[in-house]
C-alpha atoms as a PDB file:
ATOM      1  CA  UNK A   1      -6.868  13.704   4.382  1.00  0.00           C
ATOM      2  CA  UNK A   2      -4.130  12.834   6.792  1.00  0.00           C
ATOM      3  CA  UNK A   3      -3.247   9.749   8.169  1.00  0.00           C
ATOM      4  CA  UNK A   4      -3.816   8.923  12.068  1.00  0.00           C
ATOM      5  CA  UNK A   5      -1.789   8.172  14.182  1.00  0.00           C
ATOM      6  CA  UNK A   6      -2.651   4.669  14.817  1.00  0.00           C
ATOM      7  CA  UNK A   7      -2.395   4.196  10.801  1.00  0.00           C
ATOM      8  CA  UNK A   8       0.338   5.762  10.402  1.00  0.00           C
ATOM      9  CA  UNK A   9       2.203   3.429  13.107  1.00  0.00           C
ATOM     10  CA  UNK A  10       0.425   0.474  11.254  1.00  0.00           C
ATOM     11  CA  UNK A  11       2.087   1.398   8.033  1.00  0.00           C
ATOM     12  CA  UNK A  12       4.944   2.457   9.639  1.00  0.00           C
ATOM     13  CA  UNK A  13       5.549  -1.022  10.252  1.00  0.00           C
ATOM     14  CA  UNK A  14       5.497  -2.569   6.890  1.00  0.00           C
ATOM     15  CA  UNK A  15       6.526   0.510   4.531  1.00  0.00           C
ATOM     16  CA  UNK A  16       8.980   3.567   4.966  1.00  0.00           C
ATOM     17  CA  UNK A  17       6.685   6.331   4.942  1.00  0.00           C
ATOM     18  CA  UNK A  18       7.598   9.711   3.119  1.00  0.00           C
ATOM     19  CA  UNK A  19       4.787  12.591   3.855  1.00  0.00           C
ATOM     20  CA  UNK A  20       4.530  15.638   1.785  1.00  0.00           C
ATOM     21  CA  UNK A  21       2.495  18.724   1.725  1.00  0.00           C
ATOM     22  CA  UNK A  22       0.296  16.887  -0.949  1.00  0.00           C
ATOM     23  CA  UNK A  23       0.335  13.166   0.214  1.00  0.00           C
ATOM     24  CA  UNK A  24       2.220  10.168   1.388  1.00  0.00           C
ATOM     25  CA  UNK A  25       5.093   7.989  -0.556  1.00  0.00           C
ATOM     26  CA  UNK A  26       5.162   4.095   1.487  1.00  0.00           C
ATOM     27  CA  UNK A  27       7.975   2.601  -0.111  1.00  0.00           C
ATOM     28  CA  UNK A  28       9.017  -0.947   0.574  1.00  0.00           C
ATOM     29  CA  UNK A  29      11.260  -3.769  -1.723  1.00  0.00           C
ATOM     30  CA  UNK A  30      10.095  -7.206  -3.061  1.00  0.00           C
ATOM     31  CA  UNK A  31      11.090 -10.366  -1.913  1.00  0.00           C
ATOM     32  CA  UNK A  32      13.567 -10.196  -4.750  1.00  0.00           C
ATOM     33  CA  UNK A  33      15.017  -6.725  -4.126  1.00  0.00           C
ATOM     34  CA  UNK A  34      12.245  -4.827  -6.376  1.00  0.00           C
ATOM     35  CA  UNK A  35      11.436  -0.683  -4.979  1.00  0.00           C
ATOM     36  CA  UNK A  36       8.261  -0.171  -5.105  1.00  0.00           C
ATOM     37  CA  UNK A  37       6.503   3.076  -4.265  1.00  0.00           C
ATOM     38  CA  UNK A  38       2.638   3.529  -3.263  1.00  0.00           C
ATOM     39  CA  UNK A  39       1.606   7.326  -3.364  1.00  0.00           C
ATOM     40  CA  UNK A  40      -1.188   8.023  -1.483  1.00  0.00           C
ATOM     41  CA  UNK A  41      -2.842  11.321  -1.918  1.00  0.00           C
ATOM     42  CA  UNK A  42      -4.059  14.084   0.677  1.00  0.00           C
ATOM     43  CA  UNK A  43      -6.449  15.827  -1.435  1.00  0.00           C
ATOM     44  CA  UNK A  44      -8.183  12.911  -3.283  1.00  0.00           C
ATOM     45  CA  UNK A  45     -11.718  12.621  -3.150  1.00  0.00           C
ATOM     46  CA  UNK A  46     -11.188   8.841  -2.016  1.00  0.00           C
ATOM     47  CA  UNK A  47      -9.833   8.212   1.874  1.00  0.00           C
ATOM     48  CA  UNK A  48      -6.118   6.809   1.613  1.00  0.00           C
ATOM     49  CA  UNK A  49      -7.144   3.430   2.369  1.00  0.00           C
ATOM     50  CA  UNK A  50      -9.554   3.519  -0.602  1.00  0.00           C
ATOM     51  CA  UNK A  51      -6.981   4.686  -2.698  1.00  0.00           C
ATOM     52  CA  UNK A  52      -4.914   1.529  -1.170  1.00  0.00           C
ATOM     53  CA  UNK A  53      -7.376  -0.675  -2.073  1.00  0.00           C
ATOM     54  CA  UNK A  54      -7.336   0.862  -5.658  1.00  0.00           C
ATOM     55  CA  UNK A  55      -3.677   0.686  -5.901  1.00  0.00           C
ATOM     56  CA  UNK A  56      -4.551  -3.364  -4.927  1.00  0.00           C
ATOM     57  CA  UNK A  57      -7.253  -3.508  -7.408  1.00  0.00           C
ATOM     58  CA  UNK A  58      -5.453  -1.910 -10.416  1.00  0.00           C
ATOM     59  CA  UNK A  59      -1.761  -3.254 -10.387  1.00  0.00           C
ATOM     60  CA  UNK A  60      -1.407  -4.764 -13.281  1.00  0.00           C
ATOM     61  CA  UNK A  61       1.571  -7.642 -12.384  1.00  0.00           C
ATOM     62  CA  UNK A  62       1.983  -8.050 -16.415  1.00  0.00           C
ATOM     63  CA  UNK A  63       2.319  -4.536 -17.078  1.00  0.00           C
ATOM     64  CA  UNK A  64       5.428  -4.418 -13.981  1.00  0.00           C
ATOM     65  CA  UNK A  65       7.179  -7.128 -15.307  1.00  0.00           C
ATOM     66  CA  UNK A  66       7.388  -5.713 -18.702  1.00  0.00           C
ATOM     67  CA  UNK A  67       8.303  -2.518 -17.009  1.00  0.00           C
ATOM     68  CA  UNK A  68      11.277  -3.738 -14.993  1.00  0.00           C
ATOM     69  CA  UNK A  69      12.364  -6.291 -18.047  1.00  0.00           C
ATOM     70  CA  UNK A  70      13.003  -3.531 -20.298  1.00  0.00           C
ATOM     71  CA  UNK A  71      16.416  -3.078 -17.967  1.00  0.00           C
ATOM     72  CA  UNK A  72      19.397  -5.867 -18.948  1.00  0.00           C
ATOM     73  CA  UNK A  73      20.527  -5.983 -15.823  1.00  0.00           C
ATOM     74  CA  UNK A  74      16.676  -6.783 -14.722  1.00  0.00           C
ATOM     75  CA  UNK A  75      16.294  -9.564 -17.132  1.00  0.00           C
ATOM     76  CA  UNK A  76      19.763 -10.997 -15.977  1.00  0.00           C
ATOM     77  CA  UNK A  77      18.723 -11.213 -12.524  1.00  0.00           C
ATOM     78  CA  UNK A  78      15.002 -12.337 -12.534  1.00  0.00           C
ATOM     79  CA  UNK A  79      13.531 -14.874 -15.754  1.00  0.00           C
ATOM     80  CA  UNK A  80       9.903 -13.913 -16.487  1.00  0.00           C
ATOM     81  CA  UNK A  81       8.683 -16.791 -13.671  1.00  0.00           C
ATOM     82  CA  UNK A  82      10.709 -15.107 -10.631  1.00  0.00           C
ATOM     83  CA  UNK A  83       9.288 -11.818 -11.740  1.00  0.00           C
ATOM     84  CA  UNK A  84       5.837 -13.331 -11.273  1.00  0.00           C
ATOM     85  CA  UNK A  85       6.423 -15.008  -8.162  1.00  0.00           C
ATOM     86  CA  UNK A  86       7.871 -11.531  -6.554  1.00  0.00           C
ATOM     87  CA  UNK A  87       4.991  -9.322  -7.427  1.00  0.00           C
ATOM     88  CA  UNK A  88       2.158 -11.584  -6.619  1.00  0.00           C
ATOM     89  CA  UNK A  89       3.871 -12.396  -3.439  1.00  0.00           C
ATOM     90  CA  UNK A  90       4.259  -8.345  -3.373  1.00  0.00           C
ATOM     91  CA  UNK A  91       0.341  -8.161  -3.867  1.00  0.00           C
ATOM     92  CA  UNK A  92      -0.993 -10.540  -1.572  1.00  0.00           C
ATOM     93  CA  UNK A  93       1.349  -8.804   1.134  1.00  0.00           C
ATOM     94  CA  UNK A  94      -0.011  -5.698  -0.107  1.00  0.00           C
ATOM     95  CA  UNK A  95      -3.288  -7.151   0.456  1.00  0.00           C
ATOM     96  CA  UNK A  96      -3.016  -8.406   3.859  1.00  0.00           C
ATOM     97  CA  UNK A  97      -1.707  -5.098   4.896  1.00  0.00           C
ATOM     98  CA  UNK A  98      -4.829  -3.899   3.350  1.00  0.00           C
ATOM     99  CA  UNK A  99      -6.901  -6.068   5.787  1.00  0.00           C
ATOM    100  CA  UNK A 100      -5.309  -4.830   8.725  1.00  0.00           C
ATOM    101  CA  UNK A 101      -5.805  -1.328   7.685  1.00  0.00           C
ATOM    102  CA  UNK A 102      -9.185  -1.854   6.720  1.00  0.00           C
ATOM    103  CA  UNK A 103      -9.755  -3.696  10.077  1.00  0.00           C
ATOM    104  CA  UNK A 104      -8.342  -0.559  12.299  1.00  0.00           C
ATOM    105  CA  UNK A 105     -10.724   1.622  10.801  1.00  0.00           C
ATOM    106  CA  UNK A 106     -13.897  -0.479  11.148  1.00  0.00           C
ATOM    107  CA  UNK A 107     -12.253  -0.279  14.624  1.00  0.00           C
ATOM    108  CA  UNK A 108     -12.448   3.410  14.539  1.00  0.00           C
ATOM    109  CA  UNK A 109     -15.261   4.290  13.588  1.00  0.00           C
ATOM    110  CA  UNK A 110     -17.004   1.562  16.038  1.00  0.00           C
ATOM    111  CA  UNK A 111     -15.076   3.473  18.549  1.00  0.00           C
ATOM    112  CA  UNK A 112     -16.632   6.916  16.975  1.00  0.00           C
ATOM    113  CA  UNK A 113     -19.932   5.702  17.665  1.00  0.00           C
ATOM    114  CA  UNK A 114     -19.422   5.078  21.004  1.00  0.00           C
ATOM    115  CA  UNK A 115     -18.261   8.221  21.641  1.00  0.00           C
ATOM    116  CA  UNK A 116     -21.116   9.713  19.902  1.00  0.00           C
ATOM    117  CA  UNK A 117     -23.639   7.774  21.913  1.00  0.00           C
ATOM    118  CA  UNK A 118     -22.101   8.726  25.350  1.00  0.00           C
ATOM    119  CA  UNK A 119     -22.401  12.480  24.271  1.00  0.00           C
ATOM    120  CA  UNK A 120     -26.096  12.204  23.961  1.00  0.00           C
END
């Protein structure tokens, strides 16, 4: 499955977007200067914006920070409370770019089914 074009300029615009022969890479910082990398794959049996929504669904903000805080230089930076501001701000931006997403293809597909009823 391959993004469109209209999603791919939507994501374009939140997420530097990395495409290879097996999927997509949107990559895109915290608030607080945190990478973070979404994979999205081409040959999954979900679409890509299911697989978004998944990525939503399942991130696991306890399991990051404990991830990141295993670095000294993390743990000098952030204390435990900034970490937890920075990825659920991360996630609820993650989710409204899920809403937009989800809204162009309820968009598209309306649009499909017009097309479908003028070829009758």
């Amino acid at each position: 499955m391959k993004l469109n074009k209209k999603e791919y300029k939507l994501l374009g615009e939140y997420f530097g977007i990395y495409e290879d022969e097996n999927g997509y890479e949107l990559e895109q910082w915290t608030d607080g200067g945190v990478d973070m990398l979404i994979y999205l794959n081409k040959d999954s049996d979900k679409t890509l914006l299911e697989q978004f929504k998944d990525y939503i669904e399942y991130f696991d903000i306890d399991e990051e920070i404990e991830l990141y805080r295993e670095s000294k230089q993390y743990r000098s930076i952030f204390t435990i409370r900034q970490s937890l501001n920075d990825f659920e701000k991360w996630l609820d931006w993650c989710e409204e770019i899920c809403k937009e997403w989800d809204l162009l293809s309820k968009n598209k597909s309306k649009q499909e089914d017009k097309e479908e009823d003028i070829e009758l």
